[in-house]
C-alpha atoms as a PDB file:
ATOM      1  CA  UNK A   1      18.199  -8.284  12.642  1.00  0.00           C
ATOM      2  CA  UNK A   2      15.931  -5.181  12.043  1.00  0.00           C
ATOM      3  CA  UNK A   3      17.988  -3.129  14.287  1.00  0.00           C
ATOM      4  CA  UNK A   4      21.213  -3.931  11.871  1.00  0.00           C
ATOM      5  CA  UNK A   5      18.893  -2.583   8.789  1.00  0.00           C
ATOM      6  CA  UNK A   6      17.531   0.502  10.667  1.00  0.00           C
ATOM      7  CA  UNK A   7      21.571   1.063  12.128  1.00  0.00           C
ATOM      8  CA  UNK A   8      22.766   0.370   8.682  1.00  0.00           C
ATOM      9  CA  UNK A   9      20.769   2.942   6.881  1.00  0.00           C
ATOM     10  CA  UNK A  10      21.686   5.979   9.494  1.00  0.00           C
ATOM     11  CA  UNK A  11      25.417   5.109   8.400  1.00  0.00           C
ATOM     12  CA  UNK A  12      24.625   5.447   4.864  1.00  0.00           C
ATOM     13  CA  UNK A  13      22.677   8.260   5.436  1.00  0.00           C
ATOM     14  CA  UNK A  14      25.424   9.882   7.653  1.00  0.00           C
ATOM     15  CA  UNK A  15      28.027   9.466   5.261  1.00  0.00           C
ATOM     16  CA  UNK A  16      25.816  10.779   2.305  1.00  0.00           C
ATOM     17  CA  UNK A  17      25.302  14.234   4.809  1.00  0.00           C
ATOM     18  CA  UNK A  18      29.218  14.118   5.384  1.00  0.00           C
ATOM     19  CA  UNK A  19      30.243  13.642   1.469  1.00  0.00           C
ATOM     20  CA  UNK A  20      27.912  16.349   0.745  1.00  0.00           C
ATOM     21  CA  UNK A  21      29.102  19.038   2.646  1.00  0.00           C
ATOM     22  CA  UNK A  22      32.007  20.172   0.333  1.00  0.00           C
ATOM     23  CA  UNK A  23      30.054  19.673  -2.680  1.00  0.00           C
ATOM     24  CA  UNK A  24      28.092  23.004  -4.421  1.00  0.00           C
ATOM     25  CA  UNK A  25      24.853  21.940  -6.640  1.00  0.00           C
ATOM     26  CA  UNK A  26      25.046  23.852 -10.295  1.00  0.00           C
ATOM     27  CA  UNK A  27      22.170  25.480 -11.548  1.00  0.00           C
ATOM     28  CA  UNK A  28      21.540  24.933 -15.438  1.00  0.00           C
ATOM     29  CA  UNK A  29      19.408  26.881 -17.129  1.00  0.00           C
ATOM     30  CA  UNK A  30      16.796  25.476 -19.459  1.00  0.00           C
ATOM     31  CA  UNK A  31      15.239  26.642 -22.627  1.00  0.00           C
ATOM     32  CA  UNK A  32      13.741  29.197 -21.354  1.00  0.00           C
ATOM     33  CA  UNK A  33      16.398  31.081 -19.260  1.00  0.00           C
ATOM     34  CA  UNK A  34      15.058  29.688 -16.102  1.00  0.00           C
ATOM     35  CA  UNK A  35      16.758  28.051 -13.693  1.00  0.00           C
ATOM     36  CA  UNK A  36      15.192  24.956 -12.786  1.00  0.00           C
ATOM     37  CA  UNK A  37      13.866  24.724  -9.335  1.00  0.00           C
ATOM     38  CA  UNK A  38      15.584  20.755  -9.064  1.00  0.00           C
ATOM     39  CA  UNK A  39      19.211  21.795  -8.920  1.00  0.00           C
ATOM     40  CA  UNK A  40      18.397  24.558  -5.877  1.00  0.00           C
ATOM     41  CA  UNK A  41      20.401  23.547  -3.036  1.00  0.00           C
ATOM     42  CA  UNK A  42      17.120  23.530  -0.330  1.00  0.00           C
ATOM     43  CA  UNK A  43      14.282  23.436  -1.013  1.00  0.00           C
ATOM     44  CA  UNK A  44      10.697  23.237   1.644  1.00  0.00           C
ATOM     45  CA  UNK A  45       7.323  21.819   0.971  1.00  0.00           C
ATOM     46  CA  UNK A  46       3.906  20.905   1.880  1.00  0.00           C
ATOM     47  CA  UNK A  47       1.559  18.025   0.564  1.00  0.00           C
ATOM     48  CA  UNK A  48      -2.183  16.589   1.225  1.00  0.00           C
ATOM     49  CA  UNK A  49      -3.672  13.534  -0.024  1.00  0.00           C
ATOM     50  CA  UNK A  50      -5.542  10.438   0.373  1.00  0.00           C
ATOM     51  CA  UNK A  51      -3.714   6.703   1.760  1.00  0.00           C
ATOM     52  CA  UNK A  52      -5.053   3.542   2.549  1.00  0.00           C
ATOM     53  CA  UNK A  53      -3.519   0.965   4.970  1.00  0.00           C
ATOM     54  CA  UNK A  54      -4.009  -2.450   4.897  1.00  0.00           C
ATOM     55  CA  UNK A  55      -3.210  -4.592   7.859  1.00  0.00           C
ATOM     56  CA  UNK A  56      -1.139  -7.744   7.432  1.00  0.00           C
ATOM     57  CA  UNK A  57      -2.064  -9.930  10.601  1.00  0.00           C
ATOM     58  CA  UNK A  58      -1.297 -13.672  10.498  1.00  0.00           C
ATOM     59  CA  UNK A  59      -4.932 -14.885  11.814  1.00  0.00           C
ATOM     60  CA  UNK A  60      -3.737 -18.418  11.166  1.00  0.00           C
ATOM     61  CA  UNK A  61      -6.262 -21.332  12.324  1.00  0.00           C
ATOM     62  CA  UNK A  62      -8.931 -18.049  12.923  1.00  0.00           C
ATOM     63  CA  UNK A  63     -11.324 -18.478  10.074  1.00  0.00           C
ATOM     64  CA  UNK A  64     -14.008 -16.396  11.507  1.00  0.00           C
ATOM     65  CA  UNK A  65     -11.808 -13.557  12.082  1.00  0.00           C
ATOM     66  CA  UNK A  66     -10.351 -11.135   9.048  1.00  0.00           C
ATOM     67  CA  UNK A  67      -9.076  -8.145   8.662  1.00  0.00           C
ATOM     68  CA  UNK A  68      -9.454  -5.298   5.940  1.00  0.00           C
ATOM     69  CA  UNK A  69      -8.178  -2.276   4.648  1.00  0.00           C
ATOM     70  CA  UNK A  70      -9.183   1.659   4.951  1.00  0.00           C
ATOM     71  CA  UNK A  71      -9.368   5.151   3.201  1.00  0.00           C
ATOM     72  CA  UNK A  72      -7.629   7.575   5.348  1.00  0.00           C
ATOM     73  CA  UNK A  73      -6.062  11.063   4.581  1.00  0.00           C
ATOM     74  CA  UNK A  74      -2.419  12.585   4.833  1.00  0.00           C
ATOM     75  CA  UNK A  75      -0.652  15.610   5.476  1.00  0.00           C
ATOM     76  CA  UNK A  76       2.752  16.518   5.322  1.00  0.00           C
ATOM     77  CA  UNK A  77       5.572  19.092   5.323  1.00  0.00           C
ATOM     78  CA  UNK A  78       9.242  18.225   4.056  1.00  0.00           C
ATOM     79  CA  UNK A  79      12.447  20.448   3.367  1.00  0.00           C
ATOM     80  CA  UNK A  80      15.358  18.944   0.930  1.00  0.00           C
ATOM     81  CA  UNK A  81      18.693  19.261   0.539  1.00  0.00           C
ATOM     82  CA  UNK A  82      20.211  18.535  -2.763  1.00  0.00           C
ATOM     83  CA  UNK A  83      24.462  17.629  -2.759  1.00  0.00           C
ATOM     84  CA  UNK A  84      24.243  16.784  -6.953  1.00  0.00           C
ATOM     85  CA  UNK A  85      21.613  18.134  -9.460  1.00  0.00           C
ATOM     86  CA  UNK A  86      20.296  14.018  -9.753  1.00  0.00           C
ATOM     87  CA  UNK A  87      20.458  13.098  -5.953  1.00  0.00           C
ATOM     88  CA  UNK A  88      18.609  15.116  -2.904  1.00  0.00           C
ATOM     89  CA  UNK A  89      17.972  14.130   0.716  1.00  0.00           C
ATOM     90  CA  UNK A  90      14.801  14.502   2.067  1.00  0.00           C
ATOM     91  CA  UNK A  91      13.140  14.506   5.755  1.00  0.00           C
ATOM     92  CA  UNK A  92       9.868  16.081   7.164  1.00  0.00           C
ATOM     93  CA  UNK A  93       6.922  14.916   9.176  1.00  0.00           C
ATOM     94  CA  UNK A  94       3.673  13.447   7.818  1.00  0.00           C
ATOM     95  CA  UNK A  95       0.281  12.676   9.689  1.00  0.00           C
ATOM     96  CA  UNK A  96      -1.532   9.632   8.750  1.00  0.00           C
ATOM     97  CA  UNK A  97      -4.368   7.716   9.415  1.00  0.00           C
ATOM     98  CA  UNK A  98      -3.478   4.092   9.701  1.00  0.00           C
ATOM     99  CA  UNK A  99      -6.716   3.135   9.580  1.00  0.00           C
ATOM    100  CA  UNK A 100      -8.129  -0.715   9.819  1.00  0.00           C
ATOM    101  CA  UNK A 101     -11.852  -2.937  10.079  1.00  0.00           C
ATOM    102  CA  UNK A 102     -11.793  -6.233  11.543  1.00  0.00           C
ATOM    103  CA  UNK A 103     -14.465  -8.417  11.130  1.00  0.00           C
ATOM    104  CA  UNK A 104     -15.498 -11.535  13.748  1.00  0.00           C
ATOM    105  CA  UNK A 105     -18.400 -13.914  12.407  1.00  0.00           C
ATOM    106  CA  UNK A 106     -19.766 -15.767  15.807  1.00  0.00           C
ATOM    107  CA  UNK A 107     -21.827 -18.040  15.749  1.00  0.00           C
ATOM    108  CA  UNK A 108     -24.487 -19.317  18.679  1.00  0.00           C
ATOM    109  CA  UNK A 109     -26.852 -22.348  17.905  1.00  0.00           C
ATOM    110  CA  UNK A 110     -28.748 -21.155  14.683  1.00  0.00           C
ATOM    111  CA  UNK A 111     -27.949 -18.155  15.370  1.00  0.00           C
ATOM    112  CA  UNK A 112     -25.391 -15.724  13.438  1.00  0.00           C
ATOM    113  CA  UNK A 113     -23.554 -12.028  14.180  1.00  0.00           C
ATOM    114  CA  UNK A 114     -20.942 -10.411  11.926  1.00  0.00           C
ATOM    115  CA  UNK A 115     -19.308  -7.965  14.506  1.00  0.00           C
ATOM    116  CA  UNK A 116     -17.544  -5.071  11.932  1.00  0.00           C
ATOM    117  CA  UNK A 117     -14.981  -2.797  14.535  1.00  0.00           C
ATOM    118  CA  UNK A 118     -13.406   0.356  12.048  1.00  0.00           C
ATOM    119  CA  UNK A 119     -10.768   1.347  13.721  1.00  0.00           C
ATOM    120  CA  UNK A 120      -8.641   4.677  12.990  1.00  0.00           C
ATOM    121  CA  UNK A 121      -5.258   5.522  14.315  1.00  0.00           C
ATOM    122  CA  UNK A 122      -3.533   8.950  13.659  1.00  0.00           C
ATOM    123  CA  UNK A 123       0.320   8.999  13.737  1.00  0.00           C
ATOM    124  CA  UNK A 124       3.071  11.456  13.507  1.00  0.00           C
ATOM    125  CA  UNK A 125       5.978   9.655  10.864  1.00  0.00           C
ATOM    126  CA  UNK A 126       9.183  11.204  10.189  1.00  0.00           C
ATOM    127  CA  UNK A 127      10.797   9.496   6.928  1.00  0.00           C
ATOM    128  CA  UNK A 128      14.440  10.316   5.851  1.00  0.00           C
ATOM    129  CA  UNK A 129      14.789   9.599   2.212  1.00  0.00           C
ATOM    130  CA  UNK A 130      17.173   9.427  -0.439  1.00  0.00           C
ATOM    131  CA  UNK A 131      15.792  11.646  -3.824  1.00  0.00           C
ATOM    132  CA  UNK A 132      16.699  10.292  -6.818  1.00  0.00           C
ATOM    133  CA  UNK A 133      15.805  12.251 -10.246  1.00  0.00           C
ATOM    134  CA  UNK A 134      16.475  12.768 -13.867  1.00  0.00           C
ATOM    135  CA  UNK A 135      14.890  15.624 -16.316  1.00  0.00           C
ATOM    136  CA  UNK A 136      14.763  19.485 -16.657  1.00  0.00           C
ATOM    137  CA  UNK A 137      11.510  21.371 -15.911  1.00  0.00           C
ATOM    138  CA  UNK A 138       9.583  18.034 -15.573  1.00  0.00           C
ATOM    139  CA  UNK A 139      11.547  15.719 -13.376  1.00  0.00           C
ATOM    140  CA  UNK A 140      11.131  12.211 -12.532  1.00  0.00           C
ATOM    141  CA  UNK A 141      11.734  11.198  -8.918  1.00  0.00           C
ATOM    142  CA  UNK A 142      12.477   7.667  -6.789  1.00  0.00           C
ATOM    143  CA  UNK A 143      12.152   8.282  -3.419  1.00  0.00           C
ATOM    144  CA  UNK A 144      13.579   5.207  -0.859  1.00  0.00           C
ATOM    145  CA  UNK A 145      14.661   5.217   2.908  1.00  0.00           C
ATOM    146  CA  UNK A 146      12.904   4.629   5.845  1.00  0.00           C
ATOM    147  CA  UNK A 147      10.437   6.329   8.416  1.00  0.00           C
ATOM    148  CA  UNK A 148      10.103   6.348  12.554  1.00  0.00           C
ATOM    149  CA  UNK A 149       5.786   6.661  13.002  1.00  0.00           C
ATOM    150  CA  UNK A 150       4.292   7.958  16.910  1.00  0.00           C
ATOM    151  CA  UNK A 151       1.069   7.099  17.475  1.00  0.00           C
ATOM    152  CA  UNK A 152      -0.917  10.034  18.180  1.00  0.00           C
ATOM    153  CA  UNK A 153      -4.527   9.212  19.042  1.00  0.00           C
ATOM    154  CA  UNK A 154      -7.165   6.091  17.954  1.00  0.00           C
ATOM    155  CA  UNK A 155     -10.484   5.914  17.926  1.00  0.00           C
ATOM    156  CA  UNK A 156     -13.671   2.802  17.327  1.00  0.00           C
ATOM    157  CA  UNK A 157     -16.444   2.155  15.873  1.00  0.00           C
ATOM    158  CA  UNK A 158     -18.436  -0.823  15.786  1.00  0.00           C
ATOM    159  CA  UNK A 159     -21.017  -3.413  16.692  1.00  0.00           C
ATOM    160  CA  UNK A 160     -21.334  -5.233  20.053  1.00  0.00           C
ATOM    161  CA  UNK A 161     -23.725  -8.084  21.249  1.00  0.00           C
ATOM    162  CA  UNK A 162     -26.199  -8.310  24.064  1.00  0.00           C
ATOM    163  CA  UNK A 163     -26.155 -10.454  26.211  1.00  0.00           C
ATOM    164  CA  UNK A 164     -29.477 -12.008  25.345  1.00  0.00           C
ATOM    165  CA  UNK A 165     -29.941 -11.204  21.377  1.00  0.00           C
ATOM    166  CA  UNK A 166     -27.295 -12.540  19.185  1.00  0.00           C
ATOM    167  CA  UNK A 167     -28.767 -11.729  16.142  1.00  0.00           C
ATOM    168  CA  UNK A 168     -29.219  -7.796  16.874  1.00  0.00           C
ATOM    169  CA  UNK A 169     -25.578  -6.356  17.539  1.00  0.00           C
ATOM    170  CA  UNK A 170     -25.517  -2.574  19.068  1.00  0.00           C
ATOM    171  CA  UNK A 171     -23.573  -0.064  17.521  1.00  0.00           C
ATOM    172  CA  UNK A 172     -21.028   2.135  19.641  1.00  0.00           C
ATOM    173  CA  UNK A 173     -18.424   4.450  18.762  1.00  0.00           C
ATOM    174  CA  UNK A 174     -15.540   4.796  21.655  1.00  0.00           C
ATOM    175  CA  UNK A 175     -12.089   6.068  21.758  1.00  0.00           C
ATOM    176  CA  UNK A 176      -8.920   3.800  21.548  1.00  0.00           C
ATOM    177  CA  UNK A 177      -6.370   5.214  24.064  1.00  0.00           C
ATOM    178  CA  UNK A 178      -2.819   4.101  24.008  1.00  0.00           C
ATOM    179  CA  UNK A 179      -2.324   0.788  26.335  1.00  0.00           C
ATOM    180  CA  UNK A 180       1.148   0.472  27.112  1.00  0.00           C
ATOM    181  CA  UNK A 181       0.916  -3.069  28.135  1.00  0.00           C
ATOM    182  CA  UNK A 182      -0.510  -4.059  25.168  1.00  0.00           C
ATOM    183  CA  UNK A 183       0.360  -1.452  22.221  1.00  0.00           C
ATOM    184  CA  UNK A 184       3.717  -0.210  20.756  1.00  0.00           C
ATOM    185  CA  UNK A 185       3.664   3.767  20.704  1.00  0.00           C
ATOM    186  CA  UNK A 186       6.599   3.135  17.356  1.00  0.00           C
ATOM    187  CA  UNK A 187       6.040   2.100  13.925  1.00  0.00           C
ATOM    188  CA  UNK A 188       8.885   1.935  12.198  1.00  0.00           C
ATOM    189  CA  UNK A 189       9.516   0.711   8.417  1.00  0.00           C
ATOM    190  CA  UNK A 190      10.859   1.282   4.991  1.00  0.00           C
ATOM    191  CA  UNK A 191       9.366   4.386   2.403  1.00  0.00           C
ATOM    192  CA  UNK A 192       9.577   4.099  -1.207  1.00  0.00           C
ATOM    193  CA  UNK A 193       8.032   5.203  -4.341  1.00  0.00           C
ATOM    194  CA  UNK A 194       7.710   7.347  -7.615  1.00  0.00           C
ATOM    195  CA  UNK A 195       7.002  10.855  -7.709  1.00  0.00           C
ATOM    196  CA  UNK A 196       6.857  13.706 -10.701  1.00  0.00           C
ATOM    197  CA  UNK A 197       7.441  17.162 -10.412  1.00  0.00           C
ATOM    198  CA  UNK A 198       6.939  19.998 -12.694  1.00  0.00           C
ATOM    199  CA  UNK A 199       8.600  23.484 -12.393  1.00  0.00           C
ATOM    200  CA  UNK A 200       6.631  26.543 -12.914  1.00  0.00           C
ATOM    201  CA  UNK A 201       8.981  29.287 -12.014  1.00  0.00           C
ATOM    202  CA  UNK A 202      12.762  29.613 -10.642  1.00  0.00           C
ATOM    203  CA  UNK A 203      11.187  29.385  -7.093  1.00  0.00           C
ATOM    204  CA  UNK A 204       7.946  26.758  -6.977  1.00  0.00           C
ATOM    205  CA  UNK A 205       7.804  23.635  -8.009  1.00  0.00           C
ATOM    206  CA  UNK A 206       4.476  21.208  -8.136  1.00  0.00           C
ATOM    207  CA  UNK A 207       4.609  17.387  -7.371  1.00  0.00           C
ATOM    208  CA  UNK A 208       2.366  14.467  -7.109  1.00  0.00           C
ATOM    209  CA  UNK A 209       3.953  11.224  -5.197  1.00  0.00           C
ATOM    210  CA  UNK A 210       2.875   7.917  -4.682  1.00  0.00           C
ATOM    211  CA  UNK A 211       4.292   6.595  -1.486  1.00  0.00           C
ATOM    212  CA  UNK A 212       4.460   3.119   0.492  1.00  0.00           C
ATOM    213  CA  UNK A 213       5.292   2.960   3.989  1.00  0.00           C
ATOM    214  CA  UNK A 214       6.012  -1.125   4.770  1.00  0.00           C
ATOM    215  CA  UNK A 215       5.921  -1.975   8.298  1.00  0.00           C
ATOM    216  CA  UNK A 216       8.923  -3.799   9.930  1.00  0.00           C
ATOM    217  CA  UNK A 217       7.551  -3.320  13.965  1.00  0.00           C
ATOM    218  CA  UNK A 218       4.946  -4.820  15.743  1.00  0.00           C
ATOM    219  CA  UNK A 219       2.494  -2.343  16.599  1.00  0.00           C
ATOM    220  CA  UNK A 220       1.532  -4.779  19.528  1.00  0.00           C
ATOM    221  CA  UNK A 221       3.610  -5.482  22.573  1.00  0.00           C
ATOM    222  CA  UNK A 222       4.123  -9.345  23.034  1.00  0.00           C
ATOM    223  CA  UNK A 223       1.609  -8.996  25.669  1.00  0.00           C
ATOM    224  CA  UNK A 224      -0.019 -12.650  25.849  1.00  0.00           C
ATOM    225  CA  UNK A 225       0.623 -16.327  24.261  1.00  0.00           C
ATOM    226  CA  UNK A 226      -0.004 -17.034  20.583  1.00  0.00           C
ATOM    227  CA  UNK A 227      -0.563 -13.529  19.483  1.00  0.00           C
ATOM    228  CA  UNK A 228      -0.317 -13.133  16.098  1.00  0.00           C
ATOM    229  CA  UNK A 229       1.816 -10.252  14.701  1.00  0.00           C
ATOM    230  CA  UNK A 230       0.272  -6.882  13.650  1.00  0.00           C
ATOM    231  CA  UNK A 231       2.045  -4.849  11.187  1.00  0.00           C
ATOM    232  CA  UNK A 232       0.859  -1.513   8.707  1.00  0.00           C
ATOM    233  CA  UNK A 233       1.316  -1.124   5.251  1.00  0.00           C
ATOM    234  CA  UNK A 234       0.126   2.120   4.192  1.00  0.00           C
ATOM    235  CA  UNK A 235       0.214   4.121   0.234  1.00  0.00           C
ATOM    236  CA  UNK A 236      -0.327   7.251   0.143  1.00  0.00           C
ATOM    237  CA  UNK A 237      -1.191   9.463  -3.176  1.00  0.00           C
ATOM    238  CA  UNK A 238      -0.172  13.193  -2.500  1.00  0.00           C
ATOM    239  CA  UNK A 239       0.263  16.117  -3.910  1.00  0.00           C
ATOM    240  CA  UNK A 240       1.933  19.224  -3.208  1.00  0.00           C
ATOM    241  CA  UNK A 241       3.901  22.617  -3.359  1.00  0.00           C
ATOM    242  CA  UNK A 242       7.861  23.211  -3.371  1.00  0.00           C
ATOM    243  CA  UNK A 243       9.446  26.171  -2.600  1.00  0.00           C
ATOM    244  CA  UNK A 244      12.749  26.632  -3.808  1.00  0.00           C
ATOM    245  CA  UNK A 245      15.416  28.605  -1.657  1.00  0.00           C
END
């Protein structure tokens, strides 16, 4: 079924390339003789910012098991091309950390260990989006499509127990390479969000977006019984520069 949506959407997004082709944008000027930077045909950019992702993870009977969110940062660069002054298609490639803790209570006897494990996970996502705005030198943007993610690199930190002293976890911080029986390299979802974006001159924009990335894969392999699904949801606040060609 997710394979129809993801199939679906390059169609759309196909056809939306195709209709545009034989279409020329028309810059308006605005009050001030400028030409605002929305109605340029392409347009390239580059954005930084903060995201958090929260893991949803059916734990089911698990009570002593949970898991938790995670600041993280993001970086991206995206070009644009724009068919109609209101609509603009939009690709790129953003790094994020898709970042997690999970927390395991055990229990031995009378005694008690919380075992915290922060674990971060760098990926590479490529979104294709549809742009849709309205306004003159301040515009006001809905972005929604859907994004491909690699994972890049992942890392650990966290307590362990002795063998002996239950009470008195270690700390160790380890990396998290890439397990191809159990891990999927892919992430793959839906993007979608608001974004502004004010023009200060014919050729540079400035815009602030609020993002969220939903999860439709796995990011484990179906690698042993009873495993309970993993997927990310990440939002990420950005801002950024546009340069107007």
């Amino acid at each position: 079924m997710k394979k129809k949506y993801f199939l679906l959407a390059a169609m759309l997004f196909t056809g939306i390339c195709l209709s545009a082709q034989n279409t020329e944008p028309t810059a308006i000027p605005d009050n001030n003789g400028l030409t605002t930077a929305s109605f340029s045909k392409w347009s390239v950019g580059a954005t930084v910012g903060v995201d958090i992702n929260v893991p949803i993870v059916g734990v089911a009977y698990m009570t002593d098991v949970e898991y938790g969110p995670r600041l993280g940062f993001g970086y991206g660069l995206n070009v644009a091309y724009r068919p109609f002054k209101w609509l603009a298609i939009r690709s790129g490639l953003n790094l994020l950390d898709k970042d997690y803790a999970f927390t395991h209570t055990i229990s031995l006897g009378e005694n008690q260990a919380t075992l915290v494990n922060l674990t971060s996970c760098k990926y590479l996502d490529l979104p294709v989006m549809a742009d849709f705005s309205v306004g003159k030198k301040v515009r006001w943007h809905l972005l929604f499509g859907g994004y491909i993610g690699y994972w890049l690199s992942g890392s650990r930190m966290g307590n362990t127990i002795p063998l002996m002293i239950v009470n008195d976890p270690g700390l160790v911080t380890e990396d998290y390479p890439f397990n191809s029986v159990r891990d999927n390299r892919f992430d793959a979802g839906l993007i979608y969000g608001p974004a502004m974006s004010i023009a200060c001159s014919r050729v540079v924009d400035i815009n602030i977006e609020l993002l969220f990335f939903h999860g439709l894969t796995d990011v484990q392999k179906n690698y042993m019984m009873q495993l309970n699904p993993h997927y990310n949801t990440t939002t990420l606040l950005q801002a950024g520069v546009t340069f107007n060609l």
